[in-house]
N, C-alpha and C. Protein backbone atom coordinates (compact mmCIF):
# COMPACT_ATOMS: atom_id res chain seq x y z
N UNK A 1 0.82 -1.20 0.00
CA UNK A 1 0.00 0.00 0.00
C UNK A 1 0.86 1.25 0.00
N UNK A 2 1.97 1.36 -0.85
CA UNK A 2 2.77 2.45 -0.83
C UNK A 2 3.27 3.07 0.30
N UNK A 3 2.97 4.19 0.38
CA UNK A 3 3.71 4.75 1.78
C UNK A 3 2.55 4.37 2.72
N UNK A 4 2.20 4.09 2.80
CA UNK A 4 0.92 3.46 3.92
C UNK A 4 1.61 3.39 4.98
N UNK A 5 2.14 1.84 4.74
CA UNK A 5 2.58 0.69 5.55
C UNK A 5 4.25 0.53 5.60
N UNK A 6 4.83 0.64 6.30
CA UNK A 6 6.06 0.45 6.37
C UNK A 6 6.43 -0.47 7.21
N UNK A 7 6.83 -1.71 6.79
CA UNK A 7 6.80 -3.07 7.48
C UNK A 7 8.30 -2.84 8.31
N UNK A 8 8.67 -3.46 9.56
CA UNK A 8 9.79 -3.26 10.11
C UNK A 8 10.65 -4.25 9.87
N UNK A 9 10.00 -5.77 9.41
CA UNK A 9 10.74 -6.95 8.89
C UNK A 9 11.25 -6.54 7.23
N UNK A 10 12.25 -6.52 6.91
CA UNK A 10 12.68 -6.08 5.55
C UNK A 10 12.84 -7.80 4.56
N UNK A 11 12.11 -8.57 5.03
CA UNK A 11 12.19 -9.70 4.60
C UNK A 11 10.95 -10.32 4.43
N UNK A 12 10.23 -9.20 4.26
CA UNK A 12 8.48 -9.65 4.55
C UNK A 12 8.01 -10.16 3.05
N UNK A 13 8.62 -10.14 2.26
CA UNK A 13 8.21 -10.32 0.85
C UNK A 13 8.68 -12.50 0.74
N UNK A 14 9.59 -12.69 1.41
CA UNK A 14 9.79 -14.15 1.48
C UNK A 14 8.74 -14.76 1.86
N UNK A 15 7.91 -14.48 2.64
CA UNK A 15 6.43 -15.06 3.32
C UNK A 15 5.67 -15.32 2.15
N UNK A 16 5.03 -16.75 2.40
CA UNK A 16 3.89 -17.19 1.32
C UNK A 16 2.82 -16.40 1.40
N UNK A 17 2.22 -16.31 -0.21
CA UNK A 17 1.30 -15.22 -0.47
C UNK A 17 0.19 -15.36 0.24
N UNK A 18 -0.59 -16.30 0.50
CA UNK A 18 -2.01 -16.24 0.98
C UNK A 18 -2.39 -15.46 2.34
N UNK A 19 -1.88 -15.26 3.43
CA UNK A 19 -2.34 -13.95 4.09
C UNK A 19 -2.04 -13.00 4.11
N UNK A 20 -1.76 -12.27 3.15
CA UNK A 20 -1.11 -11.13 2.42
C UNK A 20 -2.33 -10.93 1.86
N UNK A 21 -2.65 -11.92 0.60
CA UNK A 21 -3.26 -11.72 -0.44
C UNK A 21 -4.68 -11.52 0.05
N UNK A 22 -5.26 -12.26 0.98
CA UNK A 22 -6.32 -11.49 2.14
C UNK A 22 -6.48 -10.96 2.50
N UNK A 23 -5.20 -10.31 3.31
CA UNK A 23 -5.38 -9.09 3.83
C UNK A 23 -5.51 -7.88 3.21
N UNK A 24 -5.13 -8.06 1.60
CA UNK A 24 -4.96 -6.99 0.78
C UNK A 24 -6.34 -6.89 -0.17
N UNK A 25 -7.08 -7.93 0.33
CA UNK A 25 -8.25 -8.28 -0.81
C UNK A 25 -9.27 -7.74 0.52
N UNK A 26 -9.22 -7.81 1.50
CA UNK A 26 -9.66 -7.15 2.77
C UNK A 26 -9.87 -5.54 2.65
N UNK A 27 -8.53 -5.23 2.66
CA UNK A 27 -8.19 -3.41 2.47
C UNK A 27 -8.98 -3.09 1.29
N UNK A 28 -8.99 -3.63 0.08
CA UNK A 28 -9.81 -3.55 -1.20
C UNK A 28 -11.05 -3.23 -1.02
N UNK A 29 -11.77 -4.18 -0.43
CA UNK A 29 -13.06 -4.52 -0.18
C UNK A 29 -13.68 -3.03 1.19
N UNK A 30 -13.08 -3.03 1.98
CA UNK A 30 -12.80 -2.08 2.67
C UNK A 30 -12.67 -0.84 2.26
N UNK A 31 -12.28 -0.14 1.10
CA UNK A 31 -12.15 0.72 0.10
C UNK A 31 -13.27 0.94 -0.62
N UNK A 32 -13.88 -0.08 -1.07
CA UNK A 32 -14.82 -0.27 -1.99
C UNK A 32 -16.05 0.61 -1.27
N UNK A 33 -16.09 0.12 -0.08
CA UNK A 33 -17.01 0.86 0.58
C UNK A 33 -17.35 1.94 1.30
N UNK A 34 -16.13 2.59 1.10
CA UNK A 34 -15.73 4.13 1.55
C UNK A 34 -14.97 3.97 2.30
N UNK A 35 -14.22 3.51 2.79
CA UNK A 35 -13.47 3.65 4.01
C UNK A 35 -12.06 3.77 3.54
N UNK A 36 -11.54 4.99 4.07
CA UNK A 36 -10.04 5.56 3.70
C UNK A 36 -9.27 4.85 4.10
N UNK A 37 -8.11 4.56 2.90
CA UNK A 37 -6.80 3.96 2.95
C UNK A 37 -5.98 4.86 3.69
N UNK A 38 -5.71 4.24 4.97
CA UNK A 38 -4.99 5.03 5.50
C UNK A 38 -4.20 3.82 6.59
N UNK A 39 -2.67 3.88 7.12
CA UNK A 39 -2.20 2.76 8.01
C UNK A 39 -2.84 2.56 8.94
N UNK A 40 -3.85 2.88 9.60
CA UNK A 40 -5.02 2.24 10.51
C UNK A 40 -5.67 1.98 10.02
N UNK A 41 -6.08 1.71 8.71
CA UNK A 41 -7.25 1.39 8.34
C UNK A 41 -6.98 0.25 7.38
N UNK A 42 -5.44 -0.08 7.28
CA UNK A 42 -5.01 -1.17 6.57
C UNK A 42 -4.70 -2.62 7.73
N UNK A 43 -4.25 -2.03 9.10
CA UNK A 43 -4.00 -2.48 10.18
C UNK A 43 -5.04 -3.24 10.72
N UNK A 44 -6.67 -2.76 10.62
CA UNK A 44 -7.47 -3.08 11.16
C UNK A 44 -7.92 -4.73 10.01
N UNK A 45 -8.19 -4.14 8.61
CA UNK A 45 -8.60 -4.70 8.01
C UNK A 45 -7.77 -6.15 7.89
N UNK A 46 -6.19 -6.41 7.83
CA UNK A 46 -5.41 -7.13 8.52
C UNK A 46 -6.11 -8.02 9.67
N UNK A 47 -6.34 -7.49 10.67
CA UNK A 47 -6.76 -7.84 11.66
C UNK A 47 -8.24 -8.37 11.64
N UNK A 48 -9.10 -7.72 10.57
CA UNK A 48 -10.14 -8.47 10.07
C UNK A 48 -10.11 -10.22 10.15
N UNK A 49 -9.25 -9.87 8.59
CA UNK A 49 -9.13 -11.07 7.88
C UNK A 49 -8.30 -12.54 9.40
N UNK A 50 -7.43 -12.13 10.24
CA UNK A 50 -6.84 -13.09 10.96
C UNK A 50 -8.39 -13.95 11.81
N UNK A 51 -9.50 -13.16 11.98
CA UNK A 51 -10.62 -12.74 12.65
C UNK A 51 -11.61 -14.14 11.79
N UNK A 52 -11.32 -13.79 10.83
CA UNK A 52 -11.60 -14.97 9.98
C UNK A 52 -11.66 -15.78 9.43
N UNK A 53 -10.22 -16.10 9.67
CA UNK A 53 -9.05 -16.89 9.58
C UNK A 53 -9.67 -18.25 10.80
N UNK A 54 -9.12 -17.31 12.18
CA UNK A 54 -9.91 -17.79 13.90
C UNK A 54 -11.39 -18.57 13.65
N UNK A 55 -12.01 -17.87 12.76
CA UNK A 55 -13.65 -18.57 12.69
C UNK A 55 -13.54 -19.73 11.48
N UNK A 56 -12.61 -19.81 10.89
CA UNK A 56 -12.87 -21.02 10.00
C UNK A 56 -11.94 -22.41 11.18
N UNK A 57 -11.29 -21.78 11.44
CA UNK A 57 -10.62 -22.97 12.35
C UNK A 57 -11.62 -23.61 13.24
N UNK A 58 -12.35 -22.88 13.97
CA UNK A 58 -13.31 -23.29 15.55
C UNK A 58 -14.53 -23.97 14.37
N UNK A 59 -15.02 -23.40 13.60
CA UNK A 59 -16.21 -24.26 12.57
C UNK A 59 -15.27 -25.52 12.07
N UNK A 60 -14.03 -25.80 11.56
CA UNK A 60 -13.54 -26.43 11.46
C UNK A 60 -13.24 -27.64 11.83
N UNK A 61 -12.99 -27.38 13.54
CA UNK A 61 -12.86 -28.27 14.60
C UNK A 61 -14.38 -29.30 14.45
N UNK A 62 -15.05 -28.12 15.15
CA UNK A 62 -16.44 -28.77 14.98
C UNK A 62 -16.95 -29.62 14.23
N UNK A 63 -16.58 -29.15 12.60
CA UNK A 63 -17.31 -30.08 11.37
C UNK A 63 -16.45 -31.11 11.82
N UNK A 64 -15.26 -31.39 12.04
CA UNK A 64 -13.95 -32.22 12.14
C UNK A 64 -14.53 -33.48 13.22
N UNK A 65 -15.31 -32.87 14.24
CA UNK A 65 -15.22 -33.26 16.06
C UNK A 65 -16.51 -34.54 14.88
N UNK A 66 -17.63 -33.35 14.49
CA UNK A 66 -18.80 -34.58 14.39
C UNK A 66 -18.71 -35.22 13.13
N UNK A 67 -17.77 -35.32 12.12
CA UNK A 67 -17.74 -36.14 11.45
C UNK A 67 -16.93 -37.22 11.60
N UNK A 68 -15.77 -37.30 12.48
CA UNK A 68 -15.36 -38.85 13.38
C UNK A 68 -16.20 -39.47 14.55
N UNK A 69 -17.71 -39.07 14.41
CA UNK A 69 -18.75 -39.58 15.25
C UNK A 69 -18.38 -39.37 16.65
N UNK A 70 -18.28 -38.41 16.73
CA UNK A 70 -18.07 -37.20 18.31
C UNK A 70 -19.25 -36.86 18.28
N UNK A 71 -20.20 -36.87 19.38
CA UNK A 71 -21.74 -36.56 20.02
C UNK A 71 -21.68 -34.74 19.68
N UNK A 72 -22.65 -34.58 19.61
CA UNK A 72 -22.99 -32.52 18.92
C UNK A 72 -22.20 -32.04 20.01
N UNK A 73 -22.64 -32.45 21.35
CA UNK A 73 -22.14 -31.68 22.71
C UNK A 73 -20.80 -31.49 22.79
N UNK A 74 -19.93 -32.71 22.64
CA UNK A 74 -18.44 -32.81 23.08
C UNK A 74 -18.10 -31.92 21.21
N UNK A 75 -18.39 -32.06 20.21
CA UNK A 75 -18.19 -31.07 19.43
C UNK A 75 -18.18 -30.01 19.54
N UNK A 76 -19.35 -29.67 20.27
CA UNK A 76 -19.21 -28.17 20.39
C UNK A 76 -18.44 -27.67 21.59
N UNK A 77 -17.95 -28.83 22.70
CA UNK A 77 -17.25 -28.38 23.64
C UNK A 77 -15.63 -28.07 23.07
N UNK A 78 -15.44 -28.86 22.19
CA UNK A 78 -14.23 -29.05 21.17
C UNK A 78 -13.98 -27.79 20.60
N UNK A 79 -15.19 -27.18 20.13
CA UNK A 79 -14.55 -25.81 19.32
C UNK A 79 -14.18 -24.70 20.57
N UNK A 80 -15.54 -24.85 21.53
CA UNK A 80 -15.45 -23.92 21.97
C UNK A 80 -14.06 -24.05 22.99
N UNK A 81 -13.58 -24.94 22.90
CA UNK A 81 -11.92 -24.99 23.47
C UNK A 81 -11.50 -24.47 23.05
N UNK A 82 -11.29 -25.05 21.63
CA UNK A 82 -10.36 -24.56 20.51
C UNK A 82 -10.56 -22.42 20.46
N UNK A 83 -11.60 -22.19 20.89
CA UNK A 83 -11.95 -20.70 20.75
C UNK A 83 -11.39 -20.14 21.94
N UNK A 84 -11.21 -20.99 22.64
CA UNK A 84 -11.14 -20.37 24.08
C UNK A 84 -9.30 -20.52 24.78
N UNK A 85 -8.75 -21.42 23.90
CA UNK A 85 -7.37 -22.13 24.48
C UNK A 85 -6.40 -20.38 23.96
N UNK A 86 -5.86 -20.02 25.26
CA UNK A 86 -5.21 -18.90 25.17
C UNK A 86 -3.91 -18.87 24.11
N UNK A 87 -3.11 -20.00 23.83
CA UNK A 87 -2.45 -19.43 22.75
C UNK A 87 -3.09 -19.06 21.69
N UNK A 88 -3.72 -20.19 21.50
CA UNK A 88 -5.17 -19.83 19.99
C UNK A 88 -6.01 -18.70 19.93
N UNK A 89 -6.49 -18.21 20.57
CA UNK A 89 -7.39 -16.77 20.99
C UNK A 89 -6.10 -15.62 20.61
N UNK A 90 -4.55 -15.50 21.38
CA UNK A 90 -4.39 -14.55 20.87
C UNK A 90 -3.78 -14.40 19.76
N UNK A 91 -3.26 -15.63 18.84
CA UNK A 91 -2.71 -15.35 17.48
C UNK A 91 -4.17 -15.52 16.93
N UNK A 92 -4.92 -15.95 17.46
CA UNK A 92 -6.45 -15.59 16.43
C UNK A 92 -6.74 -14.28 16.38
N UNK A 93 -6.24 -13.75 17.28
CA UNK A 93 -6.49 -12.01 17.34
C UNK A 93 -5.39 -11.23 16.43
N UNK A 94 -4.03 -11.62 16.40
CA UNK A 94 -2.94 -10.99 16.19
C UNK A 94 -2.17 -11.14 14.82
N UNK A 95 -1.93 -12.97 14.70
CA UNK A 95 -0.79 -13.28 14.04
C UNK A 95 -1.57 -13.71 12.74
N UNK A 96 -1.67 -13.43 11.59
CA UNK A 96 -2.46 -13.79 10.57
C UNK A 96 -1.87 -15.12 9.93
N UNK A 97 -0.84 -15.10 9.77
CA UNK A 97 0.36 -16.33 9.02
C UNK A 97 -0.30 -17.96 9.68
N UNK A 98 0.57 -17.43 11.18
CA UNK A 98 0.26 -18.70 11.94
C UNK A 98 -1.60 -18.80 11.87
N UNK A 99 -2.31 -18.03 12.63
CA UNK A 99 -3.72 -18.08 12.44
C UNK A 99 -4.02 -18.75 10.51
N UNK A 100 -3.73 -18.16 9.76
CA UNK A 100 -4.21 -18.57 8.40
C UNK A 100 -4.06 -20.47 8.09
N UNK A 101 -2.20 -20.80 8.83
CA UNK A 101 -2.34 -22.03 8.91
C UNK A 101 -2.84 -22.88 9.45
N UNK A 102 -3.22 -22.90 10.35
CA UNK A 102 -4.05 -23.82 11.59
C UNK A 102 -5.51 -23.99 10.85
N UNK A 103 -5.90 -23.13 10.13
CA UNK A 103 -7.27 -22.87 10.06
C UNK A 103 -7.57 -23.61 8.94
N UNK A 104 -6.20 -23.23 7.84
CA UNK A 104 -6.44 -24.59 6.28
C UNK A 104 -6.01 -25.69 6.52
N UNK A 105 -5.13 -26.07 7.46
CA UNK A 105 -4.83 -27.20 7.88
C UNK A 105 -6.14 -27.75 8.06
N UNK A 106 -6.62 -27.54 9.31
CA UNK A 106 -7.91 -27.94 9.81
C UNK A 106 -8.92 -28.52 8.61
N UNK A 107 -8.95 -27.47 7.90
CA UNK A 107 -9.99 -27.38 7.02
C UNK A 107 -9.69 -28.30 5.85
N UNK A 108 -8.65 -28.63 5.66
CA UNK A 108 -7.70 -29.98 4.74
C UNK A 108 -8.27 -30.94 5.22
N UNK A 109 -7.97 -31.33 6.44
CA UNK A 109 -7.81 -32.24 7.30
C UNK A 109 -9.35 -33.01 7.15
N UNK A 110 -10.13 -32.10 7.91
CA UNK A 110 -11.69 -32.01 7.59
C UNK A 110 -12.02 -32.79 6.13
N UNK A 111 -11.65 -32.23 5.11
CA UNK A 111 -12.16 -32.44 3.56
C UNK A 111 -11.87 -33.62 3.34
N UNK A 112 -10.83 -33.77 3.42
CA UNK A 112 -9.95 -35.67 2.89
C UNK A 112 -10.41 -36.04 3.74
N UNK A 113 -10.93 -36.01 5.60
CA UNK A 113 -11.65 -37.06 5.92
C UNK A 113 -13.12 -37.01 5.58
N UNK A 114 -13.42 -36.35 5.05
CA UNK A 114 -14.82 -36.26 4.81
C UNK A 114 -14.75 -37.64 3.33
N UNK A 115 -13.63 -37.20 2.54
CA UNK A 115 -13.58 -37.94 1.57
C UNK A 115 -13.86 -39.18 1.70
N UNK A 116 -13.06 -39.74 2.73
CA UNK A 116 -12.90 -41.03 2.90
C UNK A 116 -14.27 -41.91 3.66
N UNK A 117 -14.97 -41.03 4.50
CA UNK A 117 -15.98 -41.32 5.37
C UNK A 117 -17.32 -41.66 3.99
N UNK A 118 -17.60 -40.53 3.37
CA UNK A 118 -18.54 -40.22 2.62
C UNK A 118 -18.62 -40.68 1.27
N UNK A 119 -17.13 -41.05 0.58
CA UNK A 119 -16.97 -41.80 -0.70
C UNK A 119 -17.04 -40.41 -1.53
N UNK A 120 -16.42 -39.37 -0.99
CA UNK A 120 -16.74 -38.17 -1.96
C UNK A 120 -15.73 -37.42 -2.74
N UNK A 121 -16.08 -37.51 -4.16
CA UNK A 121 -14.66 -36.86 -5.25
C UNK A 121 -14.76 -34.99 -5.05
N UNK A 122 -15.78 -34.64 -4.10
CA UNK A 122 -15.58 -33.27 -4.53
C UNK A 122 -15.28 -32.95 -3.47
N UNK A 123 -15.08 -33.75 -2.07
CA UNK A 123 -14.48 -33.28 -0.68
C UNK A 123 -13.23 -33.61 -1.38
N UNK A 124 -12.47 -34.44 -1.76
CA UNK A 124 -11.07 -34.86 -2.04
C UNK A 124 -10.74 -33.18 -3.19
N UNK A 125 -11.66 -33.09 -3.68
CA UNK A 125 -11.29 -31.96 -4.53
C UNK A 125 -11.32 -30.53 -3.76
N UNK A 126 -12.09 -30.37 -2.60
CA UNK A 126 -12.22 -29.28 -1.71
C UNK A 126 -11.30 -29.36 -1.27
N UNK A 127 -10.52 -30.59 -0.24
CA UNK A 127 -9.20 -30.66 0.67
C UNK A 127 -8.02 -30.15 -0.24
N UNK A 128 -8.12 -30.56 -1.62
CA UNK A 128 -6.57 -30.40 -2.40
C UNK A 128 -6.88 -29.04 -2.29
N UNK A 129 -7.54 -28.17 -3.13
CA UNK A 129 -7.61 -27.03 -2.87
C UNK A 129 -7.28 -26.21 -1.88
N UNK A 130 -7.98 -26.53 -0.21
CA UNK A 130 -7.72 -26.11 0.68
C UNK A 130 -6.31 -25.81 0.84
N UNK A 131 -5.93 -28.12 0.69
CA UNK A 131 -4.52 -28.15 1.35
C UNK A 131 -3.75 -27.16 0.27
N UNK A 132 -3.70 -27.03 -0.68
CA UNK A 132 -2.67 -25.99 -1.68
C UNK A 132 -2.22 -24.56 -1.32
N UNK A 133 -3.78 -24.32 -0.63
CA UNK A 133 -3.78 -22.64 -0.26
C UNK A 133 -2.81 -22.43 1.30
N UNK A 134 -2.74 -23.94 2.16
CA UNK A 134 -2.35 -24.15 3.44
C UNK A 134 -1.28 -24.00 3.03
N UNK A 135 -0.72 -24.73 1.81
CA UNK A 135 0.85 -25.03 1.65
C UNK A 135 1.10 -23.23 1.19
N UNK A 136 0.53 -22.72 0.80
CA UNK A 136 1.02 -21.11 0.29
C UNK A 136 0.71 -19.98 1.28
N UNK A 137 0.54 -20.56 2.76
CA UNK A 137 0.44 -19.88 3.94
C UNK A 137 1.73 -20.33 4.96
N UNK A 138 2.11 -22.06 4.64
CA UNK A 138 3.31 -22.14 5.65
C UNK A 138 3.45 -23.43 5.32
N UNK A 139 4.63 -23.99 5.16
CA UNK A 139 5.11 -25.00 4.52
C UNK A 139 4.93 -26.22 5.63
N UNK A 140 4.22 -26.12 6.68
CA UNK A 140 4.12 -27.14 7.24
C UNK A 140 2.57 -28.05 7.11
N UNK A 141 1.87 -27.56 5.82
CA UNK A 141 0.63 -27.95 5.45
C UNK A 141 1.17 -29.30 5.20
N UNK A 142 2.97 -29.17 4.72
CA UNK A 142 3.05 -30.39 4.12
C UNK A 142 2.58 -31.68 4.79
N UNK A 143 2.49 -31.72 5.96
CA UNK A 143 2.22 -33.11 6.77
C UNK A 143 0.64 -33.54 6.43
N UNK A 144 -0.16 -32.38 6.21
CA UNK A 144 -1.67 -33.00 5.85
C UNK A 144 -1.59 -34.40 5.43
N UNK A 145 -0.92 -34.54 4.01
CA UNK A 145 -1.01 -36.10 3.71
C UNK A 145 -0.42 -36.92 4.64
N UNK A 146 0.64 -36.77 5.52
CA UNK A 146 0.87 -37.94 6.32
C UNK A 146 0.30 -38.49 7.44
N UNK A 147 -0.70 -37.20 7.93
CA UNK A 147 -2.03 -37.44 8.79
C UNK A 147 -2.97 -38.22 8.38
N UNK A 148 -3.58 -38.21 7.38
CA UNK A 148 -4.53 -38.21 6.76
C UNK A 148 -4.22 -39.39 6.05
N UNK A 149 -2.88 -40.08 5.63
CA UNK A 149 -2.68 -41.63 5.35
C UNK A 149 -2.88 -42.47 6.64
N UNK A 150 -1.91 -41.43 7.83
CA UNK A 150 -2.05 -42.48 8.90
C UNK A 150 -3.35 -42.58 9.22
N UNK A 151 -4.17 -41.86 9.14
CA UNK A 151 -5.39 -42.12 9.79
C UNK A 151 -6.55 -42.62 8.46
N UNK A 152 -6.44 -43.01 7.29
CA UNK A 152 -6.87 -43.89 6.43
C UNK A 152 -5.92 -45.78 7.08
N UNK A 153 -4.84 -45.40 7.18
CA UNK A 153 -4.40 -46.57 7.45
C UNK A 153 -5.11 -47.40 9.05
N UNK A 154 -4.84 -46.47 10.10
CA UNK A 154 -5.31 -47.15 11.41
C UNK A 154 -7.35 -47.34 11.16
N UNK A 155 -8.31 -46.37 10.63
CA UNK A 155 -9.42 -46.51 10.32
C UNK A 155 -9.85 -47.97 9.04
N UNK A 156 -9.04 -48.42 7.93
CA UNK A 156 -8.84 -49.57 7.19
C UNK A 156 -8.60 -50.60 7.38
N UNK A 157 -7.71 -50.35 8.77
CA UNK A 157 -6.67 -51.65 9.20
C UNK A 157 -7.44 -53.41 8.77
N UNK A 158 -8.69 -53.12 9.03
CA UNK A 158 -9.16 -54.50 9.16
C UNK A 158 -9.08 -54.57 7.71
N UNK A 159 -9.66 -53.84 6.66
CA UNK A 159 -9.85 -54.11 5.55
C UNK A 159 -8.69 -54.77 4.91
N UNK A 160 -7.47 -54.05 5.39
CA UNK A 160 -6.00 -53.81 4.29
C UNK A 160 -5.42 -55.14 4.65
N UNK A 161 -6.09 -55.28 6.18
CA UNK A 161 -5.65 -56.77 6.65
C UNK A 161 -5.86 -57.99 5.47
N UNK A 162 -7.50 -57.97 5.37
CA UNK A 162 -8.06 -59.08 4.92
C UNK A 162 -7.34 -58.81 3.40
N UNK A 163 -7.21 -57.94 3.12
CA UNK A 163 -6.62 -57.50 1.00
C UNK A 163 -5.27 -58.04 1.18
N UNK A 164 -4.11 -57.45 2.03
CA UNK A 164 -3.58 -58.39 2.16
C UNK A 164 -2.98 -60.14 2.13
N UNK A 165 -4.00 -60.36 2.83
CA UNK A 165 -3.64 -61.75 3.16
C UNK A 165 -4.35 -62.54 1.75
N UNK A 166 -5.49 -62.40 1.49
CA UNK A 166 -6.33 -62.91 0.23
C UNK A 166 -5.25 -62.56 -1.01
N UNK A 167 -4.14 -61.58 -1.14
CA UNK A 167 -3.52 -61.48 -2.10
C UNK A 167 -2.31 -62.28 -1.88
N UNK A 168 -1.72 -63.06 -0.93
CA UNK A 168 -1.12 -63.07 -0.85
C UNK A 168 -1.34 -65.35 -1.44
């Protein structure tokens, strides 16, 4: 935002694009509707987007809690942890990067098991998506797939057992 913003990290351009590209599609949108570009008003909108970042994670949890057949209650006690657990609350308030990852992770995580539960090509197609945008927020999206095998593998076990042995 030109002279707006004057970042104090001079290395801020190495950071993967996706909470940037939010936050800047934020300030936009924010603009659109009258509201002056000005460094508080880019700051806030920033602070928007982390805001929403925080609310896809806690819906996240939730969809997450009751689709491994977790009762509504302990789901919703689950998010509202997850909303409430003090490191999480204040980079949900603050840190957009870290907040942005937790939240596509989640939301990866969520999709490919949805895949697997439901027999569904367009959750597997939602998670890649997700997971892509996770990997262009912080390179530790990379583990999604190794979660998400192990836990196809320990949820199969009986199956892979019996395929196994019949092939053998």
């Amino acid at each position: 935002f030109g002279s707006t913003i004057y970042p104090q990290d001079t290395s801020i351009a190495r950071y993967p694009p996706v909470p940037n590209y939010a936050g800047s599609l934020m300030v936009l949108i924010r603009s659109a509707f009258g509201v002056p570009v000005t460094s508080d008003s880019v700051i806030i909108a920033f602070h928007y987007v982390t805001v929403l970042f925080f609310a896809i994670l806690v819906v996240s949890v939730y969809q997450l809690s009751l689709l491994m057949g977790i009762g509504e209650e302990v789901s919703i006690f689950a998010a509202l942890v997850t909303f409430l657990y003090p490191a999480l609350f204040g980079h949900g308030l603050s840190n957009l990067k870290d907040t942005a990852q937790v939240s596509l992770f989640t939301a990866a995580m969520y999709f490919f098991i949805k895949a697997n539960v439901m027999n569904s090509y367009r959750s597997i197609l939602m998670g890649a998506c997700v997971w892509g945008l996770a990997l262009a927020t912080k390179f530790n999206a990379v583990y999604v797939p190794v979660i998400w095998s192990a836990w196809v593998v320990v949820t199969r076990r009986k199956k892979m057992i019996v395929w196994i042995v019949r092939s053998l």
